[in-house]
C-alpha atoms as a PDB file:
ATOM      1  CA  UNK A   1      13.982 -25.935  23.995  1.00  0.00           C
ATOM      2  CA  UNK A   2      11.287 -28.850  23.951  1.00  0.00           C
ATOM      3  CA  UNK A   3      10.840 -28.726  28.014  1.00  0.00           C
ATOM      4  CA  UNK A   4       7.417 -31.386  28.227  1.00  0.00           C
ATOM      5  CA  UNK A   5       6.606 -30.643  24.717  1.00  0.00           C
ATOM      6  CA  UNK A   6       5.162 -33.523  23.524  1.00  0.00           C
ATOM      7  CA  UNK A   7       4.228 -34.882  20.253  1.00  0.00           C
ATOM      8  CA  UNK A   8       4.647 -33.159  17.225  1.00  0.00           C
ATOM      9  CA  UNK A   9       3.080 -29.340  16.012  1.00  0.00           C
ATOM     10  CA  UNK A  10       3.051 -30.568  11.907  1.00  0.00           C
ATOM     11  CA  UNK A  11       2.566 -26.607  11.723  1.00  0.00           C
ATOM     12  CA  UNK A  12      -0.415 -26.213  12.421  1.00  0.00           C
ATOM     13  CA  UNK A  13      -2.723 -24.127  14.956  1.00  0.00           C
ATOM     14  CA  UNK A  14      -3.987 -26.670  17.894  1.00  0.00           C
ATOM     15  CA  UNK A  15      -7.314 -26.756  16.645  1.00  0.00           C
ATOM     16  CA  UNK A  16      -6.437 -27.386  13.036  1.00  0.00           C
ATOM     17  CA  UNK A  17      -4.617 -30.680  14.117  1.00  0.00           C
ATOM     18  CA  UNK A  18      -7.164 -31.900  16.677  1.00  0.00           C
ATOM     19  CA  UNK A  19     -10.007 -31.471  13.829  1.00  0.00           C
ATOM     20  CA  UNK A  20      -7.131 -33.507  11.670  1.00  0.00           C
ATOM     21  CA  UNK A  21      -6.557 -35.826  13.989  1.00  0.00           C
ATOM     22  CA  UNK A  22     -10.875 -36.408  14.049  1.00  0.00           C
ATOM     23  CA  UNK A  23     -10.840 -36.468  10.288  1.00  0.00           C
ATOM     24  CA  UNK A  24      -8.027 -39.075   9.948  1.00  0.00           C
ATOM     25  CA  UNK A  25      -9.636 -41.758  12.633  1.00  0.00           C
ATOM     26  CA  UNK A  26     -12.390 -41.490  11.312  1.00  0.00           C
ATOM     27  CA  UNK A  27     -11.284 -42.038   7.625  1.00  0.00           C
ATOM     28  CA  UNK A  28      -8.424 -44.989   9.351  1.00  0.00           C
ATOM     29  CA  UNK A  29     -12.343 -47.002  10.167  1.00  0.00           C
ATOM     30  CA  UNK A  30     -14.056 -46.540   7.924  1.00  0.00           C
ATOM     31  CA  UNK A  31     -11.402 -48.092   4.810  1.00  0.00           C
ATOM     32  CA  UNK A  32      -9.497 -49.364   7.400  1.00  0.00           C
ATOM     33  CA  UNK A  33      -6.036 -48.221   6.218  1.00  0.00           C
ATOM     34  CA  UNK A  34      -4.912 -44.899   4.602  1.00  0.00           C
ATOM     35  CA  UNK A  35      -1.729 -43.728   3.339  1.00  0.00           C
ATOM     36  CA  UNK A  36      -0.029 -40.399   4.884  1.00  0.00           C
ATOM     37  CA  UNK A  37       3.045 -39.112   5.676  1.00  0.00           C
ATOM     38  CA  UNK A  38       5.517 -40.860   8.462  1.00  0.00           C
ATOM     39  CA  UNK A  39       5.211 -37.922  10.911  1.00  0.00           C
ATOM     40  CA  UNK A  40       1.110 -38.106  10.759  1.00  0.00           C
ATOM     41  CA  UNK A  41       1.174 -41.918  10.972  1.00  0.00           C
ATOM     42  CA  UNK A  42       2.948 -41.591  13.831  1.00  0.00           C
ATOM     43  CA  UNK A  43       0.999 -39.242  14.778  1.00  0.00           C
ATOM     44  CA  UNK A  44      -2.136 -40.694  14.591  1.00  0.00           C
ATOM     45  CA  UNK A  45      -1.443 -44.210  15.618  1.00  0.00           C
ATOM     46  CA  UNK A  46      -1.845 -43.182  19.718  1.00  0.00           C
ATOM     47  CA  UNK A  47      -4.363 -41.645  18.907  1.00  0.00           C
ATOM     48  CA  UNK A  48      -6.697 -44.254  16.985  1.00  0.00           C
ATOM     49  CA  UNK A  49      -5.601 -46.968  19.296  1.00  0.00           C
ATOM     50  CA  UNK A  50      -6.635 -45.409  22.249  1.00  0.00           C
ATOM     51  CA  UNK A  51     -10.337 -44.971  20.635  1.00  0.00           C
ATOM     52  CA  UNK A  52     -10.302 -48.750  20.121  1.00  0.00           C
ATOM     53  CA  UNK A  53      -9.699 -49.837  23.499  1.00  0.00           C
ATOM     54  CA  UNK A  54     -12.171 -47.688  24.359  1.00  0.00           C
ATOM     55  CA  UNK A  55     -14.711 -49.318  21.607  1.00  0.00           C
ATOM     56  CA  UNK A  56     -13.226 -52.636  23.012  1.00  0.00           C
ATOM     57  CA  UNK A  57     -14.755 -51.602  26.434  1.00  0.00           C
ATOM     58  CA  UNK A  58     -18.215 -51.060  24.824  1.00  0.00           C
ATOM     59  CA  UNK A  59     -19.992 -49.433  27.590  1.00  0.00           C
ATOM     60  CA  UNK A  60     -22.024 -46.466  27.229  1.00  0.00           C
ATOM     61  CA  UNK A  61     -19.414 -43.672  28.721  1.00  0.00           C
ATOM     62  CA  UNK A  62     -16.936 -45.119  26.306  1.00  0.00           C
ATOM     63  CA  UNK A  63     -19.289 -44.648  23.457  1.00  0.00           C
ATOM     64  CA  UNK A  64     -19.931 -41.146  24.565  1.00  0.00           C
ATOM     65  CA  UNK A  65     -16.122 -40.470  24.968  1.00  0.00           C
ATOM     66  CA  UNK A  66     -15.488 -41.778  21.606  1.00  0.00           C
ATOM     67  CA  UNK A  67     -18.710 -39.656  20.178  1.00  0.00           C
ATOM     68  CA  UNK A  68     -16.653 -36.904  21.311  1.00  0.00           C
ATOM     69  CA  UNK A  69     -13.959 -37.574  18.444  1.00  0.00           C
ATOM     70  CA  UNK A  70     -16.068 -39.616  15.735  1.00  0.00           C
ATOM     71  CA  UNK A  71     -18.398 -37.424  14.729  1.00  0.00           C
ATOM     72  CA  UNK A  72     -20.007 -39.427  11.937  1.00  0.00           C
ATOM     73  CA  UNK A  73     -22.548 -42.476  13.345  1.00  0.00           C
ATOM     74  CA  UNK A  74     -22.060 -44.741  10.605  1.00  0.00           C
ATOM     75  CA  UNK A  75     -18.239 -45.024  11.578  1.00  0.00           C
ATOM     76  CA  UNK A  76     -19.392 -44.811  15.349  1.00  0.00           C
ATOM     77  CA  UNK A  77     -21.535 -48.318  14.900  1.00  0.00           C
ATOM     78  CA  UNK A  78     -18.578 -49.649  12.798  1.00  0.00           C
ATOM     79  CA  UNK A  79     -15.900 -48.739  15.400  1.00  0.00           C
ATOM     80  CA  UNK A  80     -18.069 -50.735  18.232  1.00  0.00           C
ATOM     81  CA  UNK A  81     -19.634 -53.095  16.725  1.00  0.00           C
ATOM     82  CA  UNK A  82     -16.906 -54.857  14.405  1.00  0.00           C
ATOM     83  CA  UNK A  83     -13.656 -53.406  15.008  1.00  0.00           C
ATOM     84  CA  UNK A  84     -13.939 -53.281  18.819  1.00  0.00           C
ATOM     85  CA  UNK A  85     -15.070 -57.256  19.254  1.00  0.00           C
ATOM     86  CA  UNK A  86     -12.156 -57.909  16.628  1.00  0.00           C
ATOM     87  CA  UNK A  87      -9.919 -56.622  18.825  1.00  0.00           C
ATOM     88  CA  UNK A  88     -11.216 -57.925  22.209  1.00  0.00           C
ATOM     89  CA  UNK A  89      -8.514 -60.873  23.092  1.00  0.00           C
ATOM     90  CA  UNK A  90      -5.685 -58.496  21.469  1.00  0.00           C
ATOM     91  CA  UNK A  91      -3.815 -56.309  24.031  1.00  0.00           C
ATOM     92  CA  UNK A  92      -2.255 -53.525  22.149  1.00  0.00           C
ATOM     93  CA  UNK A  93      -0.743 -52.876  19.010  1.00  0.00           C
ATOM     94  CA  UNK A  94      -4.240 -52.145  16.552  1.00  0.00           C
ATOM     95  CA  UNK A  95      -2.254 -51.009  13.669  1.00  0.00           C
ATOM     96  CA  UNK A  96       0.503 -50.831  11.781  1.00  0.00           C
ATOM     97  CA  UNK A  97       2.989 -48.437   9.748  1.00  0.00           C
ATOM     98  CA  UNK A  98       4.269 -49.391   6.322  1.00  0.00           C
ATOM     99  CA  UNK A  99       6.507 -47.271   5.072  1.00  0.00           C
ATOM    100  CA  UNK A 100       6.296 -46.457   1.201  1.00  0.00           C
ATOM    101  CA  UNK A 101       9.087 -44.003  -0.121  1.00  0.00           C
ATOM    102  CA  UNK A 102       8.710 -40.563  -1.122  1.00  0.00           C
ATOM    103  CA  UNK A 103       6.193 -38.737  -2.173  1.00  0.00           C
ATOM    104  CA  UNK A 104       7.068 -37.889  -5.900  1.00  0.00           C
ATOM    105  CA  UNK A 105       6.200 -33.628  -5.490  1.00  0.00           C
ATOM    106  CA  UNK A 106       8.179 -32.794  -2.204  1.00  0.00           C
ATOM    107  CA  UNK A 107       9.919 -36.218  -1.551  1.00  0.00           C
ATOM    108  CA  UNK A 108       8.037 -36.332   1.993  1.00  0.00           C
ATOM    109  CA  UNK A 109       8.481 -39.831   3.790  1.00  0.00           C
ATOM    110  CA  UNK A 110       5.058 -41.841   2.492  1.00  0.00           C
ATOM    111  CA  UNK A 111       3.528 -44.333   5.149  1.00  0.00           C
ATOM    112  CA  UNK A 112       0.370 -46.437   5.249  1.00  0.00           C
ATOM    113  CA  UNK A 113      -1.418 -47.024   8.529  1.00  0.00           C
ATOM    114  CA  UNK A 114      -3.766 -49.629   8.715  1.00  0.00           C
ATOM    115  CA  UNK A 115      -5.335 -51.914  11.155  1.00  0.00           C
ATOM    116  CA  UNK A 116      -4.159 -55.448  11.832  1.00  0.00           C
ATOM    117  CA  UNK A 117      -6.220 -57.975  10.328  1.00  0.00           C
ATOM    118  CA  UNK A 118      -6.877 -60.598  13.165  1.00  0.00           C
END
């Protein structure tokens, strides 16, 4: 039984996923779309947006709690200074999942996640 399981394991350990989830947000800024499977998109897309309302606030404990994640400073300055002022009228809804078919190898579900252009 799920009882106030949430999200999803993908099989892996807990600290496997958390360094995938910091590898994938990072690599979602810095090209700004990236193509995945439907269960990480979906994973990820929580995940990413709440790092750019965070960048959106732009004050120094949000750049600390987002230094936390992004490990990499040359994403960190690209996170707050372009894609968190692109955002700043939006209210929600950063990015978006395409869906793309199967994978040819193990007919997974394909997706691409990107952010919106605004």
């Amino acid at each position: 039984m799920r009882h106030r399981a949430k999200g999803r394991g993908l099989s892996r350990s807990t600290s496997h996923k958390r360094a995938m989830m910091r590898n994938m947000a990072a690599s979602l800024f810095e090209h700004e779309g990236i193509n995945t499977t439907v269960a990480k998109a979906k994973e990820i897309r929580p995940y990413a947006e709440k790092l750019i309302t965070l960048a959106r606030r732009g004050d120094l404990h949000a750049i600390r709690q987002v230094e936390q994640k992004i490990k990499d400073r040359a994403i960190l300055t690209k996170l707050f200074k372009d894609i968190g002022p692109r955002f700043a009228a939006r209210p929600g809804g950063y990015t978006r999942i395409l869906k793309l078919g199967h994978r040819p190898g193990d007919g997974a579900e394909m997706a691409r996640i990107e952010l919106v252009s605004e």
